[in-house]
C-alpha atoms as a PDB file:
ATOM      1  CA  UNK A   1     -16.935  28.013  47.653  1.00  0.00           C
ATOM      2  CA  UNK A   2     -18.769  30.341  50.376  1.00  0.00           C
ATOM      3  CA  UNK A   3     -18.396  32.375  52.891  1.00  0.00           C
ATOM      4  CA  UNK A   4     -20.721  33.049  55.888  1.00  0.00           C
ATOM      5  CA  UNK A   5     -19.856  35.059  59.270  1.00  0.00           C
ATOM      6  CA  UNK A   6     -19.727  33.719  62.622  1.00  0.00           C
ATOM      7  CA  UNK A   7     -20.388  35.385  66.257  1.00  0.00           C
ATOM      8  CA  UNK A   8     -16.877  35.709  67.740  1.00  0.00           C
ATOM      9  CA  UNK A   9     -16.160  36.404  71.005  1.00  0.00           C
ATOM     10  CA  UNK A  10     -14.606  40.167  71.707  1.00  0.00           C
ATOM     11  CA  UNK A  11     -11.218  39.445  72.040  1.00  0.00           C
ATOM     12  CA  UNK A  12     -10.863  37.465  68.403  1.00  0.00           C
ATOM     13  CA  UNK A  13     -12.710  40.546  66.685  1.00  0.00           C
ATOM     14  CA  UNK A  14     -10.135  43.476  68.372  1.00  0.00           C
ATOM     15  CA  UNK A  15      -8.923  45.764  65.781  1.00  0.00           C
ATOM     16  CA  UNK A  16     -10.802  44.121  63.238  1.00  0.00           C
ATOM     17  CA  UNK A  17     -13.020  46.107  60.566  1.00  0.00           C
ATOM     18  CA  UNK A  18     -16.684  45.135  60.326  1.00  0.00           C
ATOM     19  CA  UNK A  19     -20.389  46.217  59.378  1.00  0.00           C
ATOM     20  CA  UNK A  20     -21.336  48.002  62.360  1.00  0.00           C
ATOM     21  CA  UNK A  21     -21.907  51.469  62.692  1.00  0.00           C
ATOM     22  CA  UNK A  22     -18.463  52.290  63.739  1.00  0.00           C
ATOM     23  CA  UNK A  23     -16.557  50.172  60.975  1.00  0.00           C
ATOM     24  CA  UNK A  24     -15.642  47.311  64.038  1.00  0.00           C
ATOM     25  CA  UNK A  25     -16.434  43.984  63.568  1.00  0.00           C
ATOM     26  CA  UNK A  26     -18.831  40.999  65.677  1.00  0.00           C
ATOM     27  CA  UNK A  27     -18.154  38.205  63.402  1.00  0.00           C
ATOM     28  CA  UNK A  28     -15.175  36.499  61.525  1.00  0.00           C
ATOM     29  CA  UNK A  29     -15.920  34.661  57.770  1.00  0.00           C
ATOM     30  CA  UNK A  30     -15.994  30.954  58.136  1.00  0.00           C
ATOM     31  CA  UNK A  31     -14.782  29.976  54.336  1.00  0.00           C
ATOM     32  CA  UNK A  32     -16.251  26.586  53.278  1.00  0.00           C
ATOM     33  CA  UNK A  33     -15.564  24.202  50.099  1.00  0.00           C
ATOM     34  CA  UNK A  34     -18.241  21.453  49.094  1.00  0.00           C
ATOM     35  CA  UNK A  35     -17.204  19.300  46.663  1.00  0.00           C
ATOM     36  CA  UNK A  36     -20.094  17.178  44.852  1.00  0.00           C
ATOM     37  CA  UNK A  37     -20.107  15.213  41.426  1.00  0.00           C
ATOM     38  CA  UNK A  38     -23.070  15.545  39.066  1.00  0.00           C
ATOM     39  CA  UNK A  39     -23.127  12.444  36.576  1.00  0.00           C
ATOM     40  CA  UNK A  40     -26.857  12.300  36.188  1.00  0.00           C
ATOM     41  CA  UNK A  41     -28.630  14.178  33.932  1.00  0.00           C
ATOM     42  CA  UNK A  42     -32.373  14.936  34.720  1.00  0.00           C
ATOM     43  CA  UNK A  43     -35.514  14.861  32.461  1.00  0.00           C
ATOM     44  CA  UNK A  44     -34.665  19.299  31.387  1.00  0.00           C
ATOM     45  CA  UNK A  45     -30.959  18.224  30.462  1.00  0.00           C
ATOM     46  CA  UNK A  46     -29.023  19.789  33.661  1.00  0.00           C
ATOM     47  CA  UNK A  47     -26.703  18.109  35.875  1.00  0.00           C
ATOM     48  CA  UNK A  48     -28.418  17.016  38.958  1.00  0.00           C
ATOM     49  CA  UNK A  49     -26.110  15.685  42.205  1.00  0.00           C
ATOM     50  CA  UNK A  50     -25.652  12.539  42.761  1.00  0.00           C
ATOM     51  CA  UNK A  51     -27.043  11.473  46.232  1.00  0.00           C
ATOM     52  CA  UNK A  52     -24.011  11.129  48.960  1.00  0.00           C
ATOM     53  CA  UNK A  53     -21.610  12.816  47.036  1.00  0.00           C
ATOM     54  CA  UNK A  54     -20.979  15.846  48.774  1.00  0.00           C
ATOM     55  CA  UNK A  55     -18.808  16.682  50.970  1.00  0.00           C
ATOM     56  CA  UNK A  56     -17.696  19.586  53.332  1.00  0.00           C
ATOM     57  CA  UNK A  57     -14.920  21.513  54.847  1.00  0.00           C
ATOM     58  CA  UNK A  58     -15.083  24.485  56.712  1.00  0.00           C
ATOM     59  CA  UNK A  59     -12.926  26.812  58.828  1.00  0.00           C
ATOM     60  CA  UNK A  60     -12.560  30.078  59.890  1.00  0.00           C
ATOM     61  CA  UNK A  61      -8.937  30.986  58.393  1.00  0.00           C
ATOM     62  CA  UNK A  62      -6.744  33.722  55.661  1.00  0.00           C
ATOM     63  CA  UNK A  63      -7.842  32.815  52.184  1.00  0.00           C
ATOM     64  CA  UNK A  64      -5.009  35.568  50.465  1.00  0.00           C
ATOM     65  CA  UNK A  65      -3.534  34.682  47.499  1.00  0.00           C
ATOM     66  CA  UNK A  66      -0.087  33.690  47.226  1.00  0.00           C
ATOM     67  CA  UNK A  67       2.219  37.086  45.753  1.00  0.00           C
ATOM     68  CA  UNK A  68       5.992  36.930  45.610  1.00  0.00           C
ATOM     69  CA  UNK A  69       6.190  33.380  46.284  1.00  0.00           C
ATOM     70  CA  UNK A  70       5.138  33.456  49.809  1.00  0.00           C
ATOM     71  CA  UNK A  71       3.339  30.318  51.040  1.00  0.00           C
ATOM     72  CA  UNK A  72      -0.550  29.359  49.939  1.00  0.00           C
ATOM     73  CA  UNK A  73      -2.961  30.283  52.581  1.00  0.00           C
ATOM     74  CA  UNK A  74      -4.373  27.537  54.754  1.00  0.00           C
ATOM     75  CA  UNK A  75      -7.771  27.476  53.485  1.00  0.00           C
ATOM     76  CA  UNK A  76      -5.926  27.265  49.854  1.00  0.00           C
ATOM     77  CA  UNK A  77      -4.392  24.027  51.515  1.00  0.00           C
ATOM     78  CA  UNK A  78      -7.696  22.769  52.715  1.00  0.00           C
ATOM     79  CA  UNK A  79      -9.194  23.422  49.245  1.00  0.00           C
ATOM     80  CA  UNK A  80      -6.496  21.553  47.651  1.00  0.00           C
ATOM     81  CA  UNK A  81      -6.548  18.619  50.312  1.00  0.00           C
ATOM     82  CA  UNK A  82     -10.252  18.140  49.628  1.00  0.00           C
ATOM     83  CA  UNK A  83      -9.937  18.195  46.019  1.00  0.00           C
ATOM     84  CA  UNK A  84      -6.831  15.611  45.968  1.00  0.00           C
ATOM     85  CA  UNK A  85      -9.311  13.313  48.146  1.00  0.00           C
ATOM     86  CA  UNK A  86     -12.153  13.581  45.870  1.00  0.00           C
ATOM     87  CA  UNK A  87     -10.070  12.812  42.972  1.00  0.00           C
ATOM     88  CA  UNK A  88     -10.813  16.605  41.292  1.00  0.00           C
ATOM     89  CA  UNK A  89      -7.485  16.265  39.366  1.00  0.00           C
ATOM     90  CA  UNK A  90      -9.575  13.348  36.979  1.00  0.00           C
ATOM     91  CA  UNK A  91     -12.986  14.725  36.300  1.00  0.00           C
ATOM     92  CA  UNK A  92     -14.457  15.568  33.074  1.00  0.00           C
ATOM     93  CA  UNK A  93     -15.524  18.560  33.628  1.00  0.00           C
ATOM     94  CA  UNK A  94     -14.834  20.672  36.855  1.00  0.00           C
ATOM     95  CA  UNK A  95     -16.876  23.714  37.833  1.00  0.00           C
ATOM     96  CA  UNK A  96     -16.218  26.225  40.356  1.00  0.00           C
ATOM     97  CA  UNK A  97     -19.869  27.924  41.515  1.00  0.00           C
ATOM     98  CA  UNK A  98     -19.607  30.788  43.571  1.00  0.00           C
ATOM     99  CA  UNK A  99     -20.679  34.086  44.470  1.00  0.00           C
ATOM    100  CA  UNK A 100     -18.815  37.109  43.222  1.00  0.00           C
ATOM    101  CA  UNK A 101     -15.975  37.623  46.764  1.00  0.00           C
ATOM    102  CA  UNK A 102     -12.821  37.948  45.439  1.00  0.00           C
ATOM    103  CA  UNK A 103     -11.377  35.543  47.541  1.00  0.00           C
ATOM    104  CA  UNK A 104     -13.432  32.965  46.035  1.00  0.00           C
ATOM    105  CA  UNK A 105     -11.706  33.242  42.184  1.00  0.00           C
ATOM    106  CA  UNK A 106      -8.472  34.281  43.413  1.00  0.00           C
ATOM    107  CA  UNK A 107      -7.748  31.130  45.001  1.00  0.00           C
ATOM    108  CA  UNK A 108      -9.532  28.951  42.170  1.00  0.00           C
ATOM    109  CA  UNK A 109      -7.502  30.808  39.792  1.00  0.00           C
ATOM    110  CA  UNK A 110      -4.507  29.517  41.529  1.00  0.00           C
ATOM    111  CA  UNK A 111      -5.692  26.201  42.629  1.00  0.00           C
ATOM    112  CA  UNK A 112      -7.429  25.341  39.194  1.00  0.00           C
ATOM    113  CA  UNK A 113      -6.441  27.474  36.422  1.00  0.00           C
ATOM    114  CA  UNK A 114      -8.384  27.262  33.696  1.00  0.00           C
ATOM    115  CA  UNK A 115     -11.181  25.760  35.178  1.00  0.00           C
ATOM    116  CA  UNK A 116     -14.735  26.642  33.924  1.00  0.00           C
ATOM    117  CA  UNK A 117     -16.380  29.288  37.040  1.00  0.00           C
ATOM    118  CA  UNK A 118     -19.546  30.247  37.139  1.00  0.00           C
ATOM    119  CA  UNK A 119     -21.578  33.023  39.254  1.00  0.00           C
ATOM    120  CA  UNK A 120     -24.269  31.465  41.303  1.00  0.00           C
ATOM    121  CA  UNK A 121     -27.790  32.724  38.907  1.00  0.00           C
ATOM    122  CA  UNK A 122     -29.439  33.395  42.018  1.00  0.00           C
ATOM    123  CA  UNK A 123     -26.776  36.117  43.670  1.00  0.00           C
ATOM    124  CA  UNK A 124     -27.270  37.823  40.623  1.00  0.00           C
ATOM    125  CA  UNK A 125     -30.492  38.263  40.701  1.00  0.00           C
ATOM    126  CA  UNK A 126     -30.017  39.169  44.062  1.00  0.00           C
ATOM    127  CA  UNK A 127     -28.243  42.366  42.730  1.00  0.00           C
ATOM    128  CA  UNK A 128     -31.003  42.972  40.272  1.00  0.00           C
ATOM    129  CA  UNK A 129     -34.246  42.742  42.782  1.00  0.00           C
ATOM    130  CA  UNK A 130     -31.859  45.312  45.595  1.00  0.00           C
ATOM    131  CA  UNK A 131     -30.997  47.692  42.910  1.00  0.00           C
ATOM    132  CA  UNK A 132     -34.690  47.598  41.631  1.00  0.00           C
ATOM    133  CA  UNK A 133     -35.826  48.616  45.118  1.00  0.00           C
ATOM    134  CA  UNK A 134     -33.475  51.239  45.228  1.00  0.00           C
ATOM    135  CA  UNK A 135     -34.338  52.627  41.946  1.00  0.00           C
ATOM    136  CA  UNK A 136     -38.252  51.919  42.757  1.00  0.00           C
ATOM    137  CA  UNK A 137     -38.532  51.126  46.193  1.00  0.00           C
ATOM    138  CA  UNK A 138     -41.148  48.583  47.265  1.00  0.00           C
ATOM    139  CA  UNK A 139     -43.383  49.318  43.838  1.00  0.00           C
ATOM    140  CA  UNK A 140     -45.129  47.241  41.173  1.00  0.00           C
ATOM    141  CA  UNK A 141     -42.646  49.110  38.801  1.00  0.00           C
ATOM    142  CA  UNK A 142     -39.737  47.781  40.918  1.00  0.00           C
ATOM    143  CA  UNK A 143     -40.671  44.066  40.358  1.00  0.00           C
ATOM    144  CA  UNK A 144     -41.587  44.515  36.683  1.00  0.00           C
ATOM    145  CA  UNK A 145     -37.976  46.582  36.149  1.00  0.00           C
ATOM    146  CA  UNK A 146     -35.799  43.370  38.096  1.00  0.00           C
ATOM    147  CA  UNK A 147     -38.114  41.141  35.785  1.00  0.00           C
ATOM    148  CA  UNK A 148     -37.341  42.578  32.869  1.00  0.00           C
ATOM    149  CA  UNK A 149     -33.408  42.413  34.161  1.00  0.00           C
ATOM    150  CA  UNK A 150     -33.916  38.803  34.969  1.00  0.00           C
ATOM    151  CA  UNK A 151     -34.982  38.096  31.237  1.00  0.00           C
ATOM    152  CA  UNK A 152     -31.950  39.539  29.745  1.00  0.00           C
ATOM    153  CA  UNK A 153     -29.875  37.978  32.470  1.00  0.00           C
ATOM    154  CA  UNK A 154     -31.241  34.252  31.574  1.00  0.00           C
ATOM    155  CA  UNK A 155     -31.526  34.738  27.765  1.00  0.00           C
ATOM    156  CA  UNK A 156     -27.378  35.988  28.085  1.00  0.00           C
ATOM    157  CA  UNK A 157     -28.334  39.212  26.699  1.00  0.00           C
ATOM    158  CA  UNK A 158     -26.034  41.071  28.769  1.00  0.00           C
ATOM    159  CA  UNK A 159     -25.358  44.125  26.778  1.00  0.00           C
ATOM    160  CA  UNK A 160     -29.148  45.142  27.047  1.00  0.00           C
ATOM    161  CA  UNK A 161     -28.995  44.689  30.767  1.00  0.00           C
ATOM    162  CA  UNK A 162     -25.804  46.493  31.408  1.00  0.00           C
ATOM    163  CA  UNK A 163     -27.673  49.249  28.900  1.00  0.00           C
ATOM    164  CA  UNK A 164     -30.637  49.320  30.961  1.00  0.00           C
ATOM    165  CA  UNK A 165     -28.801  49.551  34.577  1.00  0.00           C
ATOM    166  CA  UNK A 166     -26.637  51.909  33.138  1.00  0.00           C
ATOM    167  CA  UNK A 167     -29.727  54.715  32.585  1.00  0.00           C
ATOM    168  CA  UNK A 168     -28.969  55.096  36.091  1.00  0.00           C
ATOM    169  CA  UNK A 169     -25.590  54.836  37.016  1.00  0.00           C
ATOM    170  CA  UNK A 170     -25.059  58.479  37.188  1.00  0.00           C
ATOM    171  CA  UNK A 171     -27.990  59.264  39.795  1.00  0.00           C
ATOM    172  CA  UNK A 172     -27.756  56.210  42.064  1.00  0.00           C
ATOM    173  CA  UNK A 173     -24.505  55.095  43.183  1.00  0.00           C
ATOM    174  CA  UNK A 174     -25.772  51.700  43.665  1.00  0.00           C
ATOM    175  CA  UNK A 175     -26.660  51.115  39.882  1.00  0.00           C
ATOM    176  CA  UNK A 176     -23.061  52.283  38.940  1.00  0.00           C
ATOM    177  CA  UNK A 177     -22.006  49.580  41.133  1.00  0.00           C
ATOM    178  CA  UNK A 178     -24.607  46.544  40.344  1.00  0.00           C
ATOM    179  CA  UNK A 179     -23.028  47.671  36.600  1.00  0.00           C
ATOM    180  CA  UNK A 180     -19.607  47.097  37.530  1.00  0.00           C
ATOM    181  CA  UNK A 181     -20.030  43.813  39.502  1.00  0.00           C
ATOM    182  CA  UNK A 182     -21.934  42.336  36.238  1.00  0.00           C
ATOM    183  CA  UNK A 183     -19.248  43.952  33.835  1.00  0.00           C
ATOM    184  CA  UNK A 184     -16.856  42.260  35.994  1.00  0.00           C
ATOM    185  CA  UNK A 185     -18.302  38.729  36.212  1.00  0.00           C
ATOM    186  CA  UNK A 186     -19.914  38.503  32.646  1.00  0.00           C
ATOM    187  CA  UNK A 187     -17.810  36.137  31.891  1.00  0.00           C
ATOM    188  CA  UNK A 188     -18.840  34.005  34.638  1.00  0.00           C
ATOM    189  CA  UNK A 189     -22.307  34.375  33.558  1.00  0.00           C
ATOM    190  CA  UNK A 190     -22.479  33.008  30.246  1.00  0.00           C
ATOM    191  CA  UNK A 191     -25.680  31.197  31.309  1.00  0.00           C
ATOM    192  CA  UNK A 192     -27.438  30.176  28.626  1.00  0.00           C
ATOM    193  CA  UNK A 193     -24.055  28.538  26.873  1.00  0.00           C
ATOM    194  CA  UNK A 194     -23.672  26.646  30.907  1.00  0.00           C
ATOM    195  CA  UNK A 195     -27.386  25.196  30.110  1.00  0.00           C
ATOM    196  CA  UNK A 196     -26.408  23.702  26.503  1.00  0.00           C
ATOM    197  CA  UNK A 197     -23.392  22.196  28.223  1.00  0.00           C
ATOM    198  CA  UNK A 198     -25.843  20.506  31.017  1.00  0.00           C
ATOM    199  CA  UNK A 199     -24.234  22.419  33.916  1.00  0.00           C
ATOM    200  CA  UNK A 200     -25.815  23.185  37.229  1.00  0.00           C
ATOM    201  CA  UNK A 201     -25.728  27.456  37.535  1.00  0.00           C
ATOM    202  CA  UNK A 202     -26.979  27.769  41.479  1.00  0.00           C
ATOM    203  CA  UNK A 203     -24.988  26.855  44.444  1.00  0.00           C
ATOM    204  CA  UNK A 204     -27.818  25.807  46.578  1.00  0.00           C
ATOM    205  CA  UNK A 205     -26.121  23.195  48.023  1.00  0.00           C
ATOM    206  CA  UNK A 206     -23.290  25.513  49.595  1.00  0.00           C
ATOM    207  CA  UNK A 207     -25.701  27.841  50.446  1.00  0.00           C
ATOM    208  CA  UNK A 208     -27.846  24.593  52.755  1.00  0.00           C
ATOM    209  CA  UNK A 209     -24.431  23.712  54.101  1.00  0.00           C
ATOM    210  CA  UNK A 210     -23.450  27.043  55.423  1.00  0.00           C
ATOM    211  CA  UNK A 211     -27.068  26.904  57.366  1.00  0.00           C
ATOM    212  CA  UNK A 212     -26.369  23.020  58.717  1.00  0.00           C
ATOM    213  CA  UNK A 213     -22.868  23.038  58.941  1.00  0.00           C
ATOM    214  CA  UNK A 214     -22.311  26.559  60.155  1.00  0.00           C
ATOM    215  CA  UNK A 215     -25.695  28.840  61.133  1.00  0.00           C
ATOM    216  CA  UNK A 216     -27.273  25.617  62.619  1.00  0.00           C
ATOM    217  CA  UNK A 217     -25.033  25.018  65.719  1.00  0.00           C
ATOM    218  CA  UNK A 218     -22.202  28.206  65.594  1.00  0.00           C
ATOM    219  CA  UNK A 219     -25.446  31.510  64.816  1.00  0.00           C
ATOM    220  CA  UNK A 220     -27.791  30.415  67.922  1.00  0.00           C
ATOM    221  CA  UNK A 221     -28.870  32.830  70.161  1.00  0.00           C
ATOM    222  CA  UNK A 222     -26.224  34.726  72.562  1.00  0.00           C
ATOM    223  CA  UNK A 223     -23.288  32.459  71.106  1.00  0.00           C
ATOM    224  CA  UNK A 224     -19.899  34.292  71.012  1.00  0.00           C
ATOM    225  CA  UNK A 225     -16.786  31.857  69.893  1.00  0.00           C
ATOM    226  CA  UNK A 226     -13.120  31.628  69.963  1.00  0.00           C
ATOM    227  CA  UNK A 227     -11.661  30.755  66.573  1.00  0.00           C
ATOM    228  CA  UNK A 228     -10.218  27.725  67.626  1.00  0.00           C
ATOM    229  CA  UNK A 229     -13.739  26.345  69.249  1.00  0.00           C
ATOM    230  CA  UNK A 230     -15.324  27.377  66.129  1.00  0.00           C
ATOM    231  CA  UNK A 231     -12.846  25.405  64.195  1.00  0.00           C
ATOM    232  CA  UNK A 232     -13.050  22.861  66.214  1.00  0.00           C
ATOM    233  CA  UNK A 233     -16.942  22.302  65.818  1.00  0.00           C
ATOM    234  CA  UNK A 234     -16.863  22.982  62.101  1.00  0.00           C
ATOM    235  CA  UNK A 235     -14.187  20.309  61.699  1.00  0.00           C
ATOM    236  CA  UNK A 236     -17.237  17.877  63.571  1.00  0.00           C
ATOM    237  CA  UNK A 237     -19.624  18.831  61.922  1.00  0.00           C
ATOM    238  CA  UNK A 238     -18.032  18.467  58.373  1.00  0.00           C
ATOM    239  CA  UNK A 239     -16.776  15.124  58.970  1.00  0.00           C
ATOM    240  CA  UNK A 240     -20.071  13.921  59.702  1.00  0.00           C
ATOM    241  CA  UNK A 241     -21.577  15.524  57.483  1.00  0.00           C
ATOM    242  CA  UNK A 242     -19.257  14.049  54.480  1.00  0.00           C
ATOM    243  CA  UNK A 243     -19.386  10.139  56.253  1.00  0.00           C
ATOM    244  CA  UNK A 244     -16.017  10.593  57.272  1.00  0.00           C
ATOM    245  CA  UNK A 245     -17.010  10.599  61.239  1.00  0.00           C
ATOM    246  CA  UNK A 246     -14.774   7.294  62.033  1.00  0.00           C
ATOM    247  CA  UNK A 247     -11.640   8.457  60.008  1.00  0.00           C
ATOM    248  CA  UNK A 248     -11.832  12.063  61.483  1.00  0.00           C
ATOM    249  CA  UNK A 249     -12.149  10.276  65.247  1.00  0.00           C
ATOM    250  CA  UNK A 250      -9.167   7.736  64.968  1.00  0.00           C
ATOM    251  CA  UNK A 251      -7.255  10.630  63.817  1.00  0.00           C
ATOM    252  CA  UNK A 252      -8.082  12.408  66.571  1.00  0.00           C
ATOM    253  CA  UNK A 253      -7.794   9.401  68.991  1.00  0.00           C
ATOM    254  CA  UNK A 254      -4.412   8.843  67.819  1.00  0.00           C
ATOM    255  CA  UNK A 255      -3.035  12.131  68.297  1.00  0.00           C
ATOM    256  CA  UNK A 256      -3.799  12.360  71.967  1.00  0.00           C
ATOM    257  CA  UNK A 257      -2.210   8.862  72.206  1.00  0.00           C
ATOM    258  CA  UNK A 258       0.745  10.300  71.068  1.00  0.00           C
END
């Protein structure tokens, strides 16, 4: 699961709070699910896909948790529809990779509790290289310090790198943070015991189908959308995208019939 934000027109943006200097917002979150299966194992023991078995949905739409038994939110539905059609419910072994939103393991907690989650290696390290520059900035020490990190981070030797970002939690801000996020997700990043169990630990392909799905026809230059053209296109483009093109347009065909 992913996230990725989308150029909205004013109107669908009014009231809402964003990056911009003044706390407003230009974008909404499109929230998008791939599903693949991995049952081939390459020649380094990891779970590789297995060609044409991904598929997509996409949407710009709540993803809150149900509390006090109010309804599931809608992309909670879409999650579960897509998981129901791939057949989720009888895999083996079923893996939720994702970055560290909250939205993203709120909803899997719900939808698949239990489930085996893992933090995407490569957002993590993310964290590591920015807080290195901030500690550093753009130095030979900086890359040798996020190296280091890296090391402890693959080896699962997360004590020593929560010790080591914590030299500097209580000068920079942003290492008391990057310590927090990895104290809260260490769980999730139990890396080296995901590579004895053959698992994939990057989520590459969500990350390529937020830029063909998503950034490659909704981010072009000047484009401003409405939510429900936005949908609309993302809808398209996941059908396609997934082989379902001719299901998703007799659906559509017989709707407008009726």
């Amino acid at each position: 699961m992913d996230g990725t934000g989308v150029p909205m027109q004013s109107r669908e943006t009014a009231g809402r709070k964003g990056k911009q200097k003044d706390g407003s917002s230009k974008t909404r979150e499109a929230k998008r699910v791939d599903f693949r299966e991995a049952n081939t194992i390459n020649e380094l023991g990891v779970a590789i896909r297995d060609p044409g078995s991904v598929s997509y949905s996409a949407a710009i739409e709540s993803a809150a948790c149900p509390d006090n038994g109010s309804e599931i939110s809608e992309f909670a539905k879409q999650v579960e529809r897509e998981a129901k059609r791939r057949g989720a419910g009888q895999a083996l072994c079923l893996v939720v990779i994702g970055d560290c939103a909250s939205w993203i393991w709120k909803n899997t907690e719900y939808l698949f509790p239990g489930v085996l989650c893992i933090v995407d290696r490569f957002h993590a390290k993310q964290h590591l290289s920015e807080l290195s520059k901030a500690l550093f900035g753009a130095t030979p020490k900086a890359e040798e310090w996020a190296h280091s990190r890296y090391e402890e981070l693959d080896g699962g030797r997360m004590d020593d790198l929560l010790k080591e970002i914590g030299i500097y939690a209580d000068r920079f801000p942003e290492a008391e943070q990057c310590r927090t996020y990895f104290q809260n997700n260490r769980e999730r990043m139990r890396y080296p015991e995901f590579r004895a169990k053959g698992l994939c630990t990057s989520s590459g392909v969500v990350e390529a189908g937020c830029k063909s799905i998503v950034g490659g026809r909704l981010k072009k230059s000047g484009m401003h959308w409405s939510v429900a053209g936005a949908n609309a296109i993302m809808a398209l483009r996941c059908s396609i995208k997934s082989g379902r093109y001719e299901s998703f347009r007799e659906r559509k065909v017989s709707k407008l019939a009726a």
